[in-house]
Protein backbone atom coordinates (compact mmCIF):
# COMPACT_ATOMS: atom_id res chain seq x y z
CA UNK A 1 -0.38 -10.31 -8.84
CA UNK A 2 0.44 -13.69 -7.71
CA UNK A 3 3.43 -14.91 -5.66
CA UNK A 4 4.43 -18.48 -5.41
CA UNK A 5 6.49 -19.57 -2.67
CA UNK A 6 9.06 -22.69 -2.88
CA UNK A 7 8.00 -24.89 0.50
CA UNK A 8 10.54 -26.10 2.26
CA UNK A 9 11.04 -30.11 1.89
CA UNK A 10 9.59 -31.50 5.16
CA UNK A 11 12.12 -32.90 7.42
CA UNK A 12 15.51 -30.84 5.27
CA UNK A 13 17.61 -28.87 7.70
CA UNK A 14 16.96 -25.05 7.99
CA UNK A 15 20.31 -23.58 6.29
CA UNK A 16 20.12 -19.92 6.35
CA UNK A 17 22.49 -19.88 2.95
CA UNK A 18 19.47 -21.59 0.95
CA UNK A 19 17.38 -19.29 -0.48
CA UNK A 20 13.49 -20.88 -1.31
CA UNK A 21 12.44 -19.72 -4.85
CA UNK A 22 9.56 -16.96 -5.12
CA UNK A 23 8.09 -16.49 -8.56
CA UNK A 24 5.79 -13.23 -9.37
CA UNK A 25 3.26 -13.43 -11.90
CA UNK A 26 1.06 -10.84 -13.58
CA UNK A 27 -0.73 -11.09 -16.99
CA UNK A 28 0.89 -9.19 -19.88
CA UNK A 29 -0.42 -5.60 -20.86
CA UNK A 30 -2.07 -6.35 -23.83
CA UNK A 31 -4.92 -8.47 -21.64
CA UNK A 32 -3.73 -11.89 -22.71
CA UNK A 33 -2.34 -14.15 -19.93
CA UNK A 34 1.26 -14.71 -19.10
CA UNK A 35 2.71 -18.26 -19.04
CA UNK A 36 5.28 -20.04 -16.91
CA UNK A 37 6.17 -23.26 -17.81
CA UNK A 38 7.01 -26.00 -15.34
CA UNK A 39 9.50 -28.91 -15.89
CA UNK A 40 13.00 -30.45 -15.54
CA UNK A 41 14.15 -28.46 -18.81
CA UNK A 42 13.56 -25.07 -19.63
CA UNK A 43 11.24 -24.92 -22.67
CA UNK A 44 12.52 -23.11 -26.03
CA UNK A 45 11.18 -20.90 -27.02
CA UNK A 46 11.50 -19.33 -23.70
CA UNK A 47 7.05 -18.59 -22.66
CA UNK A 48 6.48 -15.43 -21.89
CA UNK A 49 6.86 -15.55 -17.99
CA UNK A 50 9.75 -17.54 -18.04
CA UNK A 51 10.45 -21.27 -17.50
CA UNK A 52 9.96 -22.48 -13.67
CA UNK A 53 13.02 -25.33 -13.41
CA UNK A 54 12.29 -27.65 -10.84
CA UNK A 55 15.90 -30.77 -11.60
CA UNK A 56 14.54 -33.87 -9.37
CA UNK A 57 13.06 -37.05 -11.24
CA UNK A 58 9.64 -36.81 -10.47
CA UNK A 59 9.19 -33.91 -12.86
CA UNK A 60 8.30 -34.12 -16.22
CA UNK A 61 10.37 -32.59 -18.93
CA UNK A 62 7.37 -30.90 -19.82
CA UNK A 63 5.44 -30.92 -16.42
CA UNK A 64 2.67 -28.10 -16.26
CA UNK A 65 1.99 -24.46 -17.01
CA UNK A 66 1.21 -21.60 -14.85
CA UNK A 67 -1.29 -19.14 -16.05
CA UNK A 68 -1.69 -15.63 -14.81
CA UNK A 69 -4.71 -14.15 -16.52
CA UNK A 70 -5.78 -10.13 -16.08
CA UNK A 71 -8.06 -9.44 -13.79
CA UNK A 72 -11.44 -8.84 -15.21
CA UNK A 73 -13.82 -5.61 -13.46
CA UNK A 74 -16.37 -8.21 -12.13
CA UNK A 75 -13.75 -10.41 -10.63
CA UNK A 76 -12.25 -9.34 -6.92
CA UNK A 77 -9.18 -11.36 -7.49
CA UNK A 78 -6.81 -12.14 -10.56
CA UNK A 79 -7.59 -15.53 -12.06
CA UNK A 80 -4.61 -18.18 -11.64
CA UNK A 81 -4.44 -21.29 -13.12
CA UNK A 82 -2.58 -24.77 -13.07
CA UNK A 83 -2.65 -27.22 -16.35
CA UNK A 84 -1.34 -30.53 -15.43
CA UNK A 85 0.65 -32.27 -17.89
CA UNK A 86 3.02 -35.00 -16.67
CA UNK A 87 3.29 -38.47 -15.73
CA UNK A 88 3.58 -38.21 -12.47
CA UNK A 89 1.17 -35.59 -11.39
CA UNK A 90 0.37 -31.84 -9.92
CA UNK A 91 -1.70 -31.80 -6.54
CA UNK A 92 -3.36 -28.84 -5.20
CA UNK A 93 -3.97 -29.59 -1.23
CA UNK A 94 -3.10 -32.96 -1.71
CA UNK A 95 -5.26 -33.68 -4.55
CA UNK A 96 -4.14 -34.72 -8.05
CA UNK A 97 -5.83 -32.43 -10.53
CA UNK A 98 -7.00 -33.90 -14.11
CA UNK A 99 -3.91 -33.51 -17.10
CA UNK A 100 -5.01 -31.48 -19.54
CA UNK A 101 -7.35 -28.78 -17.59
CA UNK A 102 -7.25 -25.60 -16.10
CA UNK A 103 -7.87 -25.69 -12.43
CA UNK A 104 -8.07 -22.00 -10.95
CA UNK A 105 -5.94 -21.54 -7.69
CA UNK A 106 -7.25 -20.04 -4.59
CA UNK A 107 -5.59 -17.92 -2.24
CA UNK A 108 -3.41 -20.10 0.28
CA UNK A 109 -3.70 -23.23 -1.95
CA UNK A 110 -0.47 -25.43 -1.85
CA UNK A 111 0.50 -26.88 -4.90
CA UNK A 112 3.26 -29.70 -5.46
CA UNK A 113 4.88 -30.62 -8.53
CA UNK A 114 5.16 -34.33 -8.82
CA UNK A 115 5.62 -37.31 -6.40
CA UNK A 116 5.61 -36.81 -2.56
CA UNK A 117 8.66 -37.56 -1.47
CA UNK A 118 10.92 -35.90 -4.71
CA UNK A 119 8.30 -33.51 -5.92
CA UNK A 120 8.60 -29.77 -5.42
CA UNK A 121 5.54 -27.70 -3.67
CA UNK A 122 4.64 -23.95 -3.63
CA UNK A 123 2.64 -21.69 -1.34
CA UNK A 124 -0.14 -19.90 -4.01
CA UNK A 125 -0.63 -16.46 -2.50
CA UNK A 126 -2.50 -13.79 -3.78
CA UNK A 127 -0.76 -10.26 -3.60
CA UNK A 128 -3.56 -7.40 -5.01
CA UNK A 129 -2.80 -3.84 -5.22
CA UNK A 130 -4.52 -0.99 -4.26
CA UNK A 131 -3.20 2.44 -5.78
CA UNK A 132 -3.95 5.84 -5.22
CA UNK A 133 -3.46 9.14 -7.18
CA UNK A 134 -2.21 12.23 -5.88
CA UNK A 135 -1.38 15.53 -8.26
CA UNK A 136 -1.24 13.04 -11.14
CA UNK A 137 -2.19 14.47 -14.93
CA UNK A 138 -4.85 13.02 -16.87
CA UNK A 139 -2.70 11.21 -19.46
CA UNK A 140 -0.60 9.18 -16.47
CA UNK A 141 -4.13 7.92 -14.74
CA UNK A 142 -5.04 7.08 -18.53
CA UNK A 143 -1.76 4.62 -18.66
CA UNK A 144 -2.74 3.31 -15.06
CA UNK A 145 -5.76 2.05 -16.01
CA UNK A 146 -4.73 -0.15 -18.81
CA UNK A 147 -1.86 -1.50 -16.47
CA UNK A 148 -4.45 -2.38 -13.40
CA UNK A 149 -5.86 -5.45 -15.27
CA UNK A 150 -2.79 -6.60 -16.22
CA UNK A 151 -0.89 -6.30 -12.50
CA UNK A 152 -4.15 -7.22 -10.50
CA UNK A 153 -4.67 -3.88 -9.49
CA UNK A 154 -7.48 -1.41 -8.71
CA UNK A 155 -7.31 2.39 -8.52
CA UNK A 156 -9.24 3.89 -5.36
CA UNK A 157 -10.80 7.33 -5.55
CA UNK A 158 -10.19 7.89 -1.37
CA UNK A 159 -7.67 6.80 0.91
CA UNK A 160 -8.15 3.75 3.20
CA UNK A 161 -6.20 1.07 4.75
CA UNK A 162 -6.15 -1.15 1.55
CA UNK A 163 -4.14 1.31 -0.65
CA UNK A 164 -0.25 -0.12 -1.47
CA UNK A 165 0.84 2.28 -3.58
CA UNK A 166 0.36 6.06 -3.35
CA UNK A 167 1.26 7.25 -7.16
CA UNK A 168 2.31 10.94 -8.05
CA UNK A 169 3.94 12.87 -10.94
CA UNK A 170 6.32 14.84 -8.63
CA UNK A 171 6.14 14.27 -4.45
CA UNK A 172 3.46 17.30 -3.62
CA UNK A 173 2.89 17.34 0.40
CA UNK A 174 -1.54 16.88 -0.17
CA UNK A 175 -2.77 15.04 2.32
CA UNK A 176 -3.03 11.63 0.71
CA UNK A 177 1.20 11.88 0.59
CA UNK A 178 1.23 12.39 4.03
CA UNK A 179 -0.89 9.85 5.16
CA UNK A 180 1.34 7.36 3.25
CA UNK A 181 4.63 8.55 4.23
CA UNK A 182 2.84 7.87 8.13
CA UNK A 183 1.58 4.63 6.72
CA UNK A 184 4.44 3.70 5.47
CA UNK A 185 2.54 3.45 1.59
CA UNK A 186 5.25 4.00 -0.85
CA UNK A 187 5.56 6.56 -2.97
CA UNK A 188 6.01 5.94 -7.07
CA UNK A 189 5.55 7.19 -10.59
CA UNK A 190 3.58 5.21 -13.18
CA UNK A 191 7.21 3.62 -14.49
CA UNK A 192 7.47 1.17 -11.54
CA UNK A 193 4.12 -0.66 -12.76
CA UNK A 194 5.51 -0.48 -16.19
CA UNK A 195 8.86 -1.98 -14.36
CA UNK A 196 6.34 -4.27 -12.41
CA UNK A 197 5.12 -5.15 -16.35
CA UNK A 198 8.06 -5.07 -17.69
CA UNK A 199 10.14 -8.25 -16.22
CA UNK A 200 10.79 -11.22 -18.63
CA UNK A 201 10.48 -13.95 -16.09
CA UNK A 202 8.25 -14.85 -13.34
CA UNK A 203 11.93 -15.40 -11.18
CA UNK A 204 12.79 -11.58 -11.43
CA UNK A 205 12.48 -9.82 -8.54
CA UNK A 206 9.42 -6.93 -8.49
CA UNK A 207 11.45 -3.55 -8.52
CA UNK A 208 12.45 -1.93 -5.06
CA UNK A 209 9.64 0.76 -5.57
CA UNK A 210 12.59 3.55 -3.69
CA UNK A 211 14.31 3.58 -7.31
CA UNK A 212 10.72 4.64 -8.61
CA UNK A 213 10.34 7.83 -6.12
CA UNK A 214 9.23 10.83 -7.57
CA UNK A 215 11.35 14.01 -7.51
CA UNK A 216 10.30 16.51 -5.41
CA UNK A 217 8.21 19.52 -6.84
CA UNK A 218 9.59 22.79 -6.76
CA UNK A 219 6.65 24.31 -4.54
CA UNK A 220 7.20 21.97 -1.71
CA UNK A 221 9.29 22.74 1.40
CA UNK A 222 13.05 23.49 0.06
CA UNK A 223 14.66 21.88 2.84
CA UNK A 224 13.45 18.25 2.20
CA UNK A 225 15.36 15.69 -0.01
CA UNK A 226 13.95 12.65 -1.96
CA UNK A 227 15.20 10.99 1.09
CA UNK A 228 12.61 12.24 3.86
CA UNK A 229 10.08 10.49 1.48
CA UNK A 230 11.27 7.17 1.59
CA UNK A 231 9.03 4.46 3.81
CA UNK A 232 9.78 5.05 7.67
CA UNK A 233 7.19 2.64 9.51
CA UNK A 234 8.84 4.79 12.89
CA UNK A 235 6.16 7.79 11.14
CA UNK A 236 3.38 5.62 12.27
CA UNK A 237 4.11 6.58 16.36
CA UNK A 238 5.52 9.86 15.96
CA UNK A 239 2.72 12.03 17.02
CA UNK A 240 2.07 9.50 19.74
CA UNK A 241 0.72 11.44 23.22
CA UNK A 242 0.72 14.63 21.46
CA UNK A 243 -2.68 16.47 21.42
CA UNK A 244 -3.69 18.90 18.38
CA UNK A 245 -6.98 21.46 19.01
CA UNK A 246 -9.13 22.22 16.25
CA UNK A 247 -11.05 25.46 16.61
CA UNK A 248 -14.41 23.99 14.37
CA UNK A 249 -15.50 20.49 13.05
CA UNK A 250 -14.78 21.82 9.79
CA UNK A 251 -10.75 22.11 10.41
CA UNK A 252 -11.03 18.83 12.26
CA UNK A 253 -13.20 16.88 9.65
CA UNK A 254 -10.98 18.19 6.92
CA UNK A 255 -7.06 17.70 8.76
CA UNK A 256 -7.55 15.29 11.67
CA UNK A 257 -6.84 12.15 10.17
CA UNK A 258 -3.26 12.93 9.12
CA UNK A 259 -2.78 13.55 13.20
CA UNK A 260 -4.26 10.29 14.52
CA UNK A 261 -2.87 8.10 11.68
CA UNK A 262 0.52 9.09 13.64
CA UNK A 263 -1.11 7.94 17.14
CA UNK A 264 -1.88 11.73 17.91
CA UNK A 265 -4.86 12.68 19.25
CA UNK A 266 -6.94 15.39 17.73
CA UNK A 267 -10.13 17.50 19.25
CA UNK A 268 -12.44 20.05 18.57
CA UNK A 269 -12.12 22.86 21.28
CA UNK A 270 -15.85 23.01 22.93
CA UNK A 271 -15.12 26.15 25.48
CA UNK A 272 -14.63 28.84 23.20
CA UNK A 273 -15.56 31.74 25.69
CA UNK A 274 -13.83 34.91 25.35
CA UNK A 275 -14.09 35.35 29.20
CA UNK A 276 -12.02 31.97 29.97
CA UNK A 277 -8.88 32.65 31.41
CA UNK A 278 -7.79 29.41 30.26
CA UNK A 279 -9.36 27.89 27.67
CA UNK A 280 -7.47 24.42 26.90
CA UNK A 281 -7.41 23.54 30.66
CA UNK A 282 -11.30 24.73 30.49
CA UNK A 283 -11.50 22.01 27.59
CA UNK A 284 -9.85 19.42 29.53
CA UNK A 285 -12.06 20.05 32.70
CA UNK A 286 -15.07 19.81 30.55
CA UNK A 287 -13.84 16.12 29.31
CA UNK A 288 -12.68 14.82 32.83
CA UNK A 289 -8.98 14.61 31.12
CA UNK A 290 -5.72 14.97 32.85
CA UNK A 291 -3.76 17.51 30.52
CA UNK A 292 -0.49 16.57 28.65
CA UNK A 293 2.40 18.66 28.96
CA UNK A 294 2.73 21.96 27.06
CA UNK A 295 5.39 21.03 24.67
CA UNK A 296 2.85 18.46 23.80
CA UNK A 297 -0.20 20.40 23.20
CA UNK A 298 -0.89 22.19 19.47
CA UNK A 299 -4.11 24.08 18.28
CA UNK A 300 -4.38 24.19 14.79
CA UNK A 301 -5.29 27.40 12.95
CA UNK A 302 -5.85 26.82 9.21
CA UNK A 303 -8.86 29.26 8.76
CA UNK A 304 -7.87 32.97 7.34
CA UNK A 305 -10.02 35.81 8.99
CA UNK A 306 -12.27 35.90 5.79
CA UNK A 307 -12.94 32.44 6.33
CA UNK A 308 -14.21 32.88 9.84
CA UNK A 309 -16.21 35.44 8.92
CA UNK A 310 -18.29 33.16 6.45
CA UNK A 311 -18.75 30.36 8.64
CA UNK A 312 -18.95 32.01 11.62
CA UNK A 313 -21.39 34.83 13.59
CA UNK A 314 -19.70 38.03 14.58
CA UNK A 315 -20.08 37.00 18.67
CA UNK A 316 -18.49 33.72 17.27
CA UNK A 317 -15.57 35.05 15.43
CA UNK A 318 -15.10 37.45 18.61
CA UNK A 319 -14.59 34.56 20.66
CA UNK A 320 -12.33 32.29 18.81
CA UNK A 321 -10.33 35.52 18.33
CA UNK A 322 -10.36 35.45 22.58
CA UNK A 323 -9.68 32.22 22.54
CA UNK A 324 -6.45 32.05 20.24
CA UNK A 325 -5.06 35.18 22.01
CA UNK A 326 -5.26 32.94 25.82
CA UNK A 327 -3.90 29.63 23.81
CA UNK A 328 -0.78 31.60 22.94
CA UNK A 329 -0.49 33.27 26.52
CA UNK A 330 -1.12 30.17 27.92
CA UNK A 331 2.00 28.34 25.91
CA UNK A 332 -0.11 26.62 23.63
CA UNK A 333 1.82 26.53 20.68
CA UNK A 334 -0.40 27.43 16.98
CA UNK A 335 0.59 25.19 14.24
């Protein structure tokens, strides 16, 4: 999607009552682009984005049109464009662009509506979005994909840092929920895109994605509300000088990046004798580390015994079995 920005006049007073316009364009569902018309009076009938009023006499009655078209699967950002048709001009970065053709914005271009000194300019920024499915069915992800093109969007397969939106049916605690509730990556169902869609002018504010939280499944954790899923950015330090231990790399490839995308810390235990009196301090003498205190330090123990016994030799399985039984004498709490 695209957001453009009213620019403060150069030189007016900063009043913290006036509020500078933003306008929020996508193209409409059915792949055709949406229109916003510019000019001193609205345009009837009313385009399909909305009329963008601008009331100072360097504007045209009829002054331009905005055009938000949906993003195509070759293209990495949503095509914008600016037709020109006034008397007295539309300048993109100063320059006065032909009446009568498209000119495609670019991310960051400013764009001014008329003369210098009465015209009206905008900050063109684009806004892409980056969604992610967790426990959604088959038919939702079917309805997401026609609503991408339209909304500048594009649905990831894996988490990483570009993902916006994390999208689920009902809030089930899999991994890829967790990492956005530390991320602070809100949580929705399919209707806020449709929402997102759904406005009939460019002015309307996007929906407050909180309204579009999911409800909490029944198998989750009864003692959480709707309200422990909302965005906390303070989830993003909480595990901060913590330490988890991970018995193999196969635990720690598989959980450790929910721990240190909350600033914990997360290691694979290396002394796993059954003779060591002390195996965490034996770990932390092995990596030259000072050790944190013990209300701070976790192993993690997500392998069942049949588990072990698959991926791991009989001596092997002996000695993590050790080595849990001195963690939990030693205060090391099991998580």
């Amino acid at each position: 999607m695209w957001l453009l920005t009213e620019v403060p006049v150069p030189g007016s007073p900063l009043d913290a009552s006036v509020s500078l316009a933003l306008y929020t364009l996508c193209a409409r569902v059915d792949g055709s682009p949406n229109i916003a018309c510019v000019g001193r009076k609205a345009r009837e009938p009313a385009p399909p984005a909305g009329n963008i009023i601008l009331e100072n006499q360097s504007i045209s009655r009829v002054h331009a049109e905005v055009r938000c078209h949906a993003q195509q699967k070759e293209e990495s950002v949503q095509r914008m464009e600016i037709v020109d048709q006034s008397k007295f001009g539309t300048f993109i970065n100063g320059s006065r662009i032909a009446k009568g053709s498209p000119v495609t914005l670019k991310n960051g271009d400013e764009v001014r509506f008329g003369t210098v000194a009465k015209g009206a300019t905008f900050h063109a920024q684009w806004s892409p979005v980056f969604l992610l499915c967790s426990s959604v069915s088959s038919s939702v992800k079917s309805v997401l994909r026609k609503l991408c093109p339209a909304v500048g969007g594009n649905m990831l397969k894996a988490w990483d840092k570009r993902v916006t939106h994390l999208v689920q049916d009902k809030i089930v605690m899999t991994e890829k929920a967790m990492l956005a509730l530390i991320d602070g990556v809100p949580i929705v169902t399919a209707e806020f895109f449709e929402a997102v869609l759904g406005r009939k002018e460019a002015i309307t504010p996007l929906p407050n994605p909180q309204a579009f939280l999911p409800e909490v499944s029944q198998g989750t954790t009864q003692s959480v509300t709707r309200e422990d899923f909302e965005v906390n950015l303070a989830r993003k330090t909480m595990l901060k000088g913590h330490l988890f231990i991970f018995f193999t790399e196969k635990q720690h490839a598989k959980h450790s990046s929910v721990i240190t995308h909350a600033s914990g810390e997360a290691v694979v235990l290396r002394s796993q004798s059954p003779h060591s009196l002390d195996p965490v301090q034996a770990e932390f003498d092995r990596r030259g580390a000072a050790r944190p205190s013990a209300d701070k330090v976790f192993f993690i123990d997500v392998e069942t015994a049949s588990q072990l016994s698959q991926s791991l030799s009989t001596d092997e399985a002996e000695g993590v079995a050790a080595v849990r039984q001195r963690c939990a004498e030693h205060g090391v709490r099991k998580v």
